[in-house]
C-alpha atoms as a PDB file:
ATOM      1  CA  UNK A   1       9.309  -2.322  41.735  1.00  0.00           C
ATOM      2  CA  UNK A   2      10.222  -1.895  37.859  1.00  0.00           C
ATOM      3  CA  UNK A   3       7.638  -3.319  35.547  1.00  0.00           C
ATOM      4  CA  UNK A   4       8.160  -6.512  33.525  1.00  0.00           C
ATOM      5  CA  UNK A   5       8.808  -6.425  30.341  1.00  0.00           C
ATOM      6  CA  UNK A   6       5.129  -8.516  29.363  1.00  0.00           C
ATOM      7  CA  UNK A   7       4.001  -5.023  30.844  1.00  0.00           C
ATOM      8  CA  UNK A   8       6.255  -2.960  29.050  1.00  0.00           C
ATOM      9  CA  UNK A   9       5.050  -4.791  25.687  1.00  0.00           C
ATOM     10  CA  UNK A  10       1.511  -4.522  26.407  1.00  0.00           C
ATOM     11  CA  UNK A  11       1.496  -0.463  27.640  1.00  0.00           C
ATOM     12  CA  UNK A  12       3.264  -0.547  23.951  1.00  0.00           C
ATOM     13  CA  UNK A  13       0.975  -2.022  21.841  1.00  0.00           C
ATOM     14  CA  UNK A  14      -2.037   0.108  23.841  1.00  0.00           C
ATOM     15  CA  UNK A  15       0.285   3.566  22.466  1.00  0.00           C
ATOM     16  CA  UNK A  16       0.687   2.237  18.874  1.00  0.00           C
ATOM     17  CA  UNK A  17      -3.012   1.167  18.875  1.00  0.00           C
ATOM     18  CA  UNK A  18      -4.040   4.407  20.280  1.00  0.00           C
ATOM     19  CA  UNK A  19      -2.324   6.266  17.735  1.00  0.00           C
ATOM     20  CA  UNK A  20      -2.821   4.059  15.233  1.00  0.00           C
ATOM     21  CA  UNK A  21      -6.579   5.419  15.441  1.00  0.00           C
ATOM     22  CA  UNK A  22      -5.969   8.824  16.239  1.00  0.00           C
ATOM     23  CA  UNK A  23      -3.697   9.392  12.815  1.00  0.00           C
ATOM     24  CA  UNK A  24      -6.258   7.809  10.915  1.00  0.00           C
ATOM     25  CA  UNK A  25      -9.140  10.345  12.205  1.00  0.00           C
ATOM     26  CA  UNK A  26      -6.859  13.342  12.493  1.00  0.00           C
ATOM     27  CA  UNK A  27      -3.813  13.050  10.200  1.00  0.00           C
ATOM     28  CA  UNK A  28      -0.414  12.832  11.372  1.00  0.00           C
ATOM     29  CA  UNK A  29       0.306  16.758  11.673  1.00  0.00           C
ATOM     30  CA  UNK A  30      -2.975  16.968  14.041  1.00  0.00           C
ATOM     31  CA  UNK A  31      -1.839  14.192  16.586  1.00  0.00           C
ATOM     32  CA  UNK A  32      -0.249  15.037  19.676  1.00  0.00           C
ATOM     33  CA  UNK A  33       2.534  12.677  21.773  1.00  0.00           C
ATOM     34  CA  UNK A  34      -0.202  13.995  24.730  1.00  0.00           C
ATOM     35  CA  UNK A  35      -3.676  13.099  22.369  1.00  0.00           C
ATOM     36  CA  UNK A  36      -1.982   9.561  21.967  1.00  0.00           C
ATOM     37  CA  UNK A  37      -0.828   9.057  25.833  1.00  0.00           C
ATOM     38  CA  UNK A  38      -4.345  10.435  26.921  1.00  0.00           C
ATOM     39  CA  UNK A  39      -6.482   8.012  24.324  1.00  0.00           C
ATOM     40  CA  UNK A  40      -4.048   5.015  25.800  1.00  0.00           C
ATOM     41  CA  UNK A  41      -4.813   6.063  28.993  1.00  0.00           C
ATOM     42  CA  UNK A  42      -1.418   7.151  30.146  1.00  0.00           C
ATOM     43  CA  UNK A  43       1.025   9.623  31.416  1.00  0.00           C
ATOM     44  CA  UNK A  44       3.375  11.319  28.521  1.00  0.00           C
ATOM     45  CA  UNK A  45       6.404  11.233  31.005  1.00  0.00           C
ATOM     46  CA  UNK A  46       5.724   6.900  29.804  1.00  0.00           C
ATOM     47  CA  UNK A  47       5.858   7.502  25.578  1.00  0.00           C
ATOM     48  CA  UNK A  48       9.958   8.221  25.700  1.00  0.00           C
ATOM     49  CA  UNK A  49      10.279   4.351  27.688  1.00  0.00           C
ATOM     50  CA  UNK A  50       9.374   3.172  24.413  1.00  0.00           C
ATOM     51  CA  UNK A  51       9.776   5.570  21.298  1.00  0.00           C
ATOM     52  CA  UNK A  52      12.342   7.773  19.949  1.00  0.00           C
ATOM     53  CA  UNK A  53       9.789  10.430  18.968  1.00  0.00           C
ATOM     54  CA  UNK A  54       6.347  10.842  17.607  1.00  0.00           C
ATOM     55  CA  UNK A  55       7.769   9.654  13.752  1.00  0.00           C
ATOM     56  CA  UNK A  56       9.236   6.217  15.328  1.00  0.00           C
ATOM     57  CA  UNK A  57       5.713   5.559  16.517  1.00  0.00           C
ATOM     58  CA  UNK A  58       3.887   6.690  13.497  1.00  0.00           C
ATOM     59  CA  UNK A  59       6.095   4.061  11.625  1.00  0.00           C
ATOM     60  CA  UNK A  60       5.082   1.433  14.440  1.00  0.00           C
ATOM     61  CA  UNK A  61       1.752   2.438  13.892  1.00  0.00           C
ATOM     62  CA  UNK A  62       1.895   1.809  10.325  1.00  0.00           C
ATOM     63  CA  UNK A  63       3.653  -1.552  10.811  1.00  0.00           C
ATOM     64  CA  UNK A  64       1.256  -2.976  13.292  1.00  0.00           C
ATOM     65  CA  UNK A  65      -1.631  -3.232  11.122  1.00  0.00           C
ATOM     66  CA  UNK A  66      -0.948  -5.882   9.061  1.00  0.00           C
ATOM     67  CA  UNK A  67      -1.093  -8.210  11.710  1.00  0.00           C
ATOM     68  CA  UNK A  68      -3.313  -6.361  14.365  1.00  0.00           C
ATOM     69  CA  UNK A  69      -6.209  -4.680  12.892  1.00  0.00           C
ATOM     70  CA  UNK A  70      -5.490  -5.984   9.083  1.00  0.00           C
ATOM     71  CA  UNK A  71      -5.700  -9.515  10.898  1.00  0.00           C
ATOM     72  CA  UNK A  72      -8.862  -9.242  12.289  1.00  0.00           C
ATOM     73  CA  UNK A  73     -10.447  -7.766   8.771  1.00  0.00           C
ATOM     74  CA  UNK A  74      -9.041 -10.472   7.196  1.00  0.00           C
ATOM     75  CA  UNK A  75     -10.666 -13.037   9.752  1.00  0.00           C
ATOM     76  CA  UNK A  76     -14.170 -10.958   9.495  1.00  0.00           C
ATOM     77  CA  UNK A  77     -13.964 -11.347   5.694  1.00  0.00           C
ATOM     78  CA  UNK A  78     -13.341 -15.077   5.822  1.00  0.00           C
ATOM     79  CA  UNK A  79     -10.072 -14.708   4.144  1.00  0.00           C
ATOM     80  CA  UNK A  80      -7.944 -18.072   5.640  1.00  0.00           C
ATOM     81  CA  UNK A  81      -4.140 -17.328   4.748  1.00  0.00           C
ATOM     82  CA  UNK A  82      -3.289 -21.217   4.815  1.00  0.00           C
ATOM     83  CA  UNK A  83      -5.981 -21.952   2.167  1.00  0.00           C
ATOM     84  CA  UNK A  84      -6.184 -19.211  -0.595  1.00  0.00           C
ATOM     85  CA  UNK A  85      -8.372 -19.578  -3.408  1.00  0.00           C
ATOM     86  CA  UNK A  86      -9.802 -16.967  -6.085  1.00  0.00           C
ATOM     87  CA  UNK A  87     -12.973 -17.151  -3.716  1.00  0.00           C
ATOM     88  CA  UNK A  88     -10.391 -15.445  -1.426  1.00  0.00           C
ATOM     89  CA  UNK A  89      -9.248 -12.803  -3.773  1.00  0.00           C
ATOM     90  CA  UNK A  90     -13.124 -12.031  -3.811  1.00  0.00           C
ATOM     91  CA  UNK A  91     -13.711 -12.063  -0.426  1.00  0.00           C
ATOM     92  CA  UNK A  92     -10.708  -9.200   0.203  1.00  0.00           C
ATOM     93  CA  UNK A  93     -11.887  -7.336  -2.505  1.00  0.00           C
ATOM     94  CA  UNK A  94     -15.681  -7.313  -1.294  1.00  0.00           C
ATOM     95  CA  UNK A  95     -14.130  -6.418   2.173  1.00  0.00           C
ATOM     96  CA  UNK A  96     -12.206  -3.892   1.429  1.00  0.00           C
ATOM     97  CA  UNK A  97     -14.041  -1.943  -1.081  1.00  0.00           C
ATOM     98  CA  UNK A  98     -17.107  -1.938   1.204  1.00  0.00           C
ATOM     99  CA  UNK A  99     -19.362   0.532   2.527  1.00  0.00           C
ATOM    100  CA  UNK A 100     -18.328  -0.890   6.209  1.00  0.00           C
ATOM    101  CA  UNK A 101     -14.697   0.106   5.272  1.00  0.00           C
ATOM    102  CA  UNK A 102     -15.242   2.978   3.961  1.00  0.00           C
ATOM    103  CA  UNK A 103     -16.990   4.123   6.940  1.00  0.00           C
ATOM    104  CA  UNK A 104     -14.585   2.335   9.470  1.00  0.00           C
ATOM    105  CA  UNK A 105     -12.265   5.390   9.910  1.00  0.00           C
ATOM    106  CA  UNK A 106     -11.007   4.194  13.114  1.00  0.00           C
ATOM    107  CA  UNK A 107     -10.110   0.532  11.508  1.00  0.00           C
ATOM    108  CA  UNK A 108      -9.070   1.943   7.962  1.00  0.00           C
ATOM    109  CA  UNK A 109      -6.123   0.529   6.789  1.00  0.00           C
ATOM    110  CA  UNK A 110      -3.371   2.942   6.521  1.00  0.00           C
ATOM    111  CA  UNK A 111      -2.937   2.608   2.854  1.00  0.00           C
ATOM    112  CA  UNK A 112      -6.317   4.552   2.602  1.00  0.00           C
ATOM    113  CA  UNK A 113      -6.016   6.796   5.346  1.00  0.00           C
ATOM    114  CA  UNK A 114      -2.562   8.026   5.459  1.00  0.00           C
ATOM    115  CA  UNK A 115      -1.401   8.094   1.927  1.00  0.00           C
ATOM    116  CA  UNK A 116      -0.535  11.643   1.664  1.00  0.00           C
ATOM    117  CA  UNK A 117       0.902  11.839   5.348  1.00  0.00           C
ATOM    118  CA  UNK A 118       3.515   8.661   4.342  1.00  0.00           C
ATOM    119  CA  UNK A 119       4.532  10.725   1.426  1.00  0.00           C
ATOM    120  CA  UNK A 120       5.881  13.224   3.387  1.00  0.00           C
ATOM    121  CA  UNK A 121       7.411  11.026   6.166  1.00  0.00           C
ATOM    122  CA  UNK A 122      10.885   9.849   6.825  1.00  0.00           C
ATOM    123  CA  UNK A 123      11.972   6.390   4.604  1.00  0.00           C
ATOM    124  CA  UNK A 124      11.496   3.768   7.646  1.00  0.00           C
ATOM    125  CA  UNK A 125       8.039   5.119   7.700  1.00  0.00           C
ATOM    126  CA  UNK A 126       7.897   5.132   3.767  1.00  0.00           C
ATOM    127  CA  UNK A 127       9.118   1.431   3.567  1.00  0.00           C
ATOM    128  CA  UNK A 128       6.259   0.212   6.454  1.00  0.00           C
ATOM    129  CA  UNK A 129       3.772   1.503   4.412  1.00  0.00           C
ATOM    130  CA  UNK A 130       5.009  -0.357   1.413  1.00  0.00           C
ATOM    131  CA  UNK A 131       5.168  -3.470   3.275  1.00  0.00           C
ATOM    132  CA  UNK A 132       1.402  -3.161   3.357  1.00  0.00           C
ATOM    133  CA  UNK A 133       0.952  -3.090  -0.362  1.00  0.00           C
ATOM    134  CA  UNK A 134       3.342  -5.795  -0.944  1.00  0.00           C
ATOM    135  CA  UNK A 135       1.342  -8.272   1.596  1.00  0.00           C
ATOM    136  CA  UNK A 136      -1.760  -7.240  -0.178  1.00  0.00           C
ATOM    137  CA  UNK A 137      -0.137  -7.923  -3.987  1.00  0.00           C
ATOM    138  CA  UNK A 138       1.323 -10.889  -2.956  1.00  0.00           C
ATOM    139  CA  UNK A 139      -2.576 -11.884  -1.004  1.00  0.00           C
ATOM    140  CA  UNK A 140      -4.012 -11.699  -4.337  1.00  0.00           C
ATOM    141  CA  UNK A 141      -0.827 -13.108  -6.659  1.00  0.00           C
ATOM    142  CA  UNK A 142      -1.257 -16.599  -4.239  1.00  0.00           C
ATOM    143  CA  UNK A 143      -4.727 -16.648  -4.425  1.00  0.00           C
ATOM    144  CA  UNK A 144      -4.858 -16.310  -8.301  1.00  0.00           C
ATOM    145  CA  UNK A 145      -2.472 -18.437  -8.329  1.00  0.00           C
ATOM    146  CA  UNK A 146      -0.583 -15.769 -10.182  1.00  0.00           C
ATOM    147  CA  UNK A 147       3.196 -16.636 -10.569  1.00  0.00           C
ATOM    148  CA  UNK A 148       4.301 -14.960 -14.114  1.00  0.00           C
ATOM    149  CA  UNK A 149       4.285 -11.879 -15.093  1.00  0.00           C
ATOM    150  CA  UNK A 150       0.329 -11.331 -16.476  1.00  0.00           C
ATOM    151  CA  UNK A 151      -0.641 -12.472 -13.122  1.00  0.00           C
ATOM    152  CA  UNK A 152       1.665 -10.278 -11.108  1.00  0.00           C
ATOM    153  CA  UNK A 153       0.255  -7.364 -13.156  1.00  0.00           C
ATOM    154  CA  UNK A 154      -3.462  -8.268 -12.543  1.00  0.00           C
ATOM    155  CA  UNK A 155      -2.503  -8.570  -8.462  1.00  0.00           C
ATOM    156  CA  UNK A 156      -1.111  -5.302  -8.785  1.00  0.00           C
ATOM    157  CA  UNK A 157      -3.912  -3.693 -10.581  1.00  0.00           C
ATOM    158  CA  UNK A 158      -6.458  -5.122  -8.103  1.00  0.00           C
ATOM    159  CA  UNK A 159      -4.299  -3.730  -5.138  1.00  0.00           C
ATOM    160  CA  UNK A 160      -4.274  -0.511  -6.935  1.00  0.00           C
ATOM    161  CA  UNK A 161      -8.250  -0.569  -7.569  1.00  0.00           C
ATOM    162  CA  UNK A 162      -9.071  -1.540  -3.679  1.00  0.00           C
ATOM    163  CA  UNK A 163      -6.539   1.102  -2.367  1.00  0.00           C
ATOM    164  CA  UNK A 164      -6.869   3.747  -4.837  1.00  0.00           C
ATOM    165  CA  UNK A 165     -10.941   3.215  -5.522  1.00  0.00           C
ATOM    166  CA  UNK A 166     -10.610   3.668  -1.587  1.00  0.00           C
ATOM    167  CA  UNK A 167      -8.565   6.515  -1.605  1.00  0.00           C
ATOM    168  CA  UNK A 168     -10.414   8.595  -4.079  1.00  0.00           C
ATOM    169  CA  UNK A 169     -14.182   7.361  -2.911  1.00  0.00           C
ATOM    170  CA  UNK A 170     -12.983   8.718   0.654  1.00  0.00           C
ATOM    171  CA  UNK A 171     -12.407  12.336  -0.480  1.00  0.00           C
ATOM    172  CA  UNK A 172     -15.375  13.212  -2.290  1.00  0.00           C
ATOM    173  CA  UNK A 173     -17.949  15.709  -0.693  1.00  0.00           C
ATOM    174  CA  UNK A 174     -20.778  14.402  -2.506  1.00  0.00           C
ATOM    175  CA  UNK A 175     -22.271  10.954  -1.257  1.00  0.00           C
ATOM    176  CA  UNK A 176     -23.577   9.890  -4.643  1.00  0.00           C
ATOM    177  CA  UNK A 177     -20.504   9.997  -6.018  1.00  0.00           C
ATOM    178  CA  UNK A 178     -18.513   8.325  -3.917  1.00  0.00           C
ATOM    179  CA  UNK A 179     -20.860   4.967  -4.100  1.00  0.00           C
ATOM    180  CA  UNK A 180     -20.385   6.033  -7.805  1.00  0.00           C
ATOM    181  CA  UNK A 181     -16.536   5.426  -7.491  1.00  0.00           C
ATOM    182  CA  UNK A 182     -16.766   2.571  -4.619  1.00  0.00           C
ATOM    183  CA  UNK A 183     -18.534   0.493  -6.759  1.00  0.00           C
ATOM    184  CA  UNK A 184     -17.186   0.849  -9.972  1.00  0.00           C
ATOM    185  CA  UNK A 185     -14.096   0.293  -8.584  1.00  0.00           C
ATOM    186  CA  UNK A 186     -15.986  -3.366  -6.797  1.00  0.00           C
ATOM    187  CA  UNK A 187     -17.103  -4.436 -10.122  1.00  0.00           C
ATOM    188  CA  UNK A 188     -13.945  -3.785 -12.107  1.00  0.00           C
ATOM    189  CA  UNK A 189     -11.680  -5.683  -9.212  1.00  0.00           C
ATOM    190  CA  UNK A 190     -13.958  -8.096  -9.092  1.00  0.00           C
ATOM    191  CA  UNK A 191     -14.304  -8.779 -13.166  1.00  0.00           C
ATOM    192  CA  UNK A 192     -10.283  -9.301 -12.977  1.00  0.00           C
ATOM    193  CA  UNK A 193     -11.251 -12.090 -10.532  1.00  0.00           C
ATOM    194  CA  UNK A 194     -13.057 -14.155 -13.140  1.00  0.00           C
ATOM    195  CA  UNK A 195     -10.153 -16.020 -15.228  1.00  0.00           C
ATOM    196  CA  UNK A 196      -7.060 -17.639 -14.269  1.00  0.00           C
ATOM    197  CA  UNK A 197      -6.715 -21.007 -12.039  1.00  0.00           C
ATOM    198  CA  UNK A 198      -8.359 -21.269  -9.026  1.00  0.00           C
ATOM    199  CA  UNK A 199      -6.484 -22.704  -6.535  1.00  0.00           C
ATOM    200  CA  UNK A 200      -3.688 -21.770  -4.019  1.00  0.00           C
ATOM    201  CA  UNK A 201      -2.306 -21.842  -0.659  1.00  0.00           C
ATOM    202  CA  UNK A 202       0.819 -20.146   1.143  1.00  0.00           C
ATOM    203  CA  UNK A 203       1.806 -23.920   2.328  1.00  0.00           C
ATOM    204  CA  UNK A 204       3.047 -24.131  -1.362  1.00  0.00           C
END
């Protein structure tokens, strides 16, 4: 009896999860098609019933994170998408450029812990990726209520402090340091918080 396709869908989403977590711990290079069947409890003879090859998942890997885990750190961090406010643009950036985060490898967003691995992938996997950072600039633009070209540059610059604070902070060897950059990186985002108007909302 073939499977139905509510099946299908969710023995999907368990692979892209799956690797989702395994890239982020190992890099993509270091994942298997087997490593991500065996974490999603399945047999590898299932992967080809739903992806091309190991890059088409990596790119549905990518892409499922704004709206899997990305959702659910959103909802932790009291971020409400209907009702954005600078409080909001706070919240993200307090989430984000956390200590939890930071230690979170399994739930890191891709942005931080596949930068170097997107670089070298193929453009569908390139253009996921930059989906991310566009749903993060355009996070902070609404709740800034940023809609010239001063505020699109401040949403910008506070997407590149979260990711690239993150990015850098995750590297370092020594422990001191990287609070060092975490939190300098916290303060500064959060200083670019403090002028502008204060109200938005994505029902605009």
């Amino acid at each position: 009896m073939p499977y139905s396709a509510e099946h299908k869908k969710k023995q999907q989403a368990r692979i892209v999860e799956s690797a989702r977590i395994l890239f982020n711990r190992h890099g993509y290079q270091n994942v298997t098609i087997d490593m991500v069947m065996a974490e999603a409890g399945l047999t590898r003879g299932g992967f080809y019933n739903h992806f091309k090859n190991k890059e088409a998942l990596f790119n549905a890997a990518i892409s499922s994170f704004l709206m899997g885990r990305g959702a659910q750190w959103r909802s932790e961090a009291g971020v409400d998408p209907s009702n954005l406010s600078r409080e909001s643009a706070r919240q993200m950036i307090d989430a984000y450029l956390s200590t939890k985060h930071l230690g979170d490898l399994d739930g890191q967003c891709p942005m931080i812990a596949l930068p170097s691995d997107v670089a070298r992938a193929s453009p569908e996997v390139q253009r996921s990726f930059q989906e991310l950072l566009t749903a993060m600039v355009f996070l902070f633009e609404t709740s800034l209520d940023a809609d010239d070209k001063q505020g699109r540059q401040q949403a910008l610059s506070l997407a590149a402090l979260c990711v690239g604070g993150m990015v850098l902070a995750r590297t370092m060897p020594d422990s001191a340091l990287t609070e060092e950059i975490r939190a300098a990186a916290h303060a500064t985002a959060t200083q670019l918080t403090q002028t502008g108007p204060s109200k938005a909302s994505f029902d605009k």
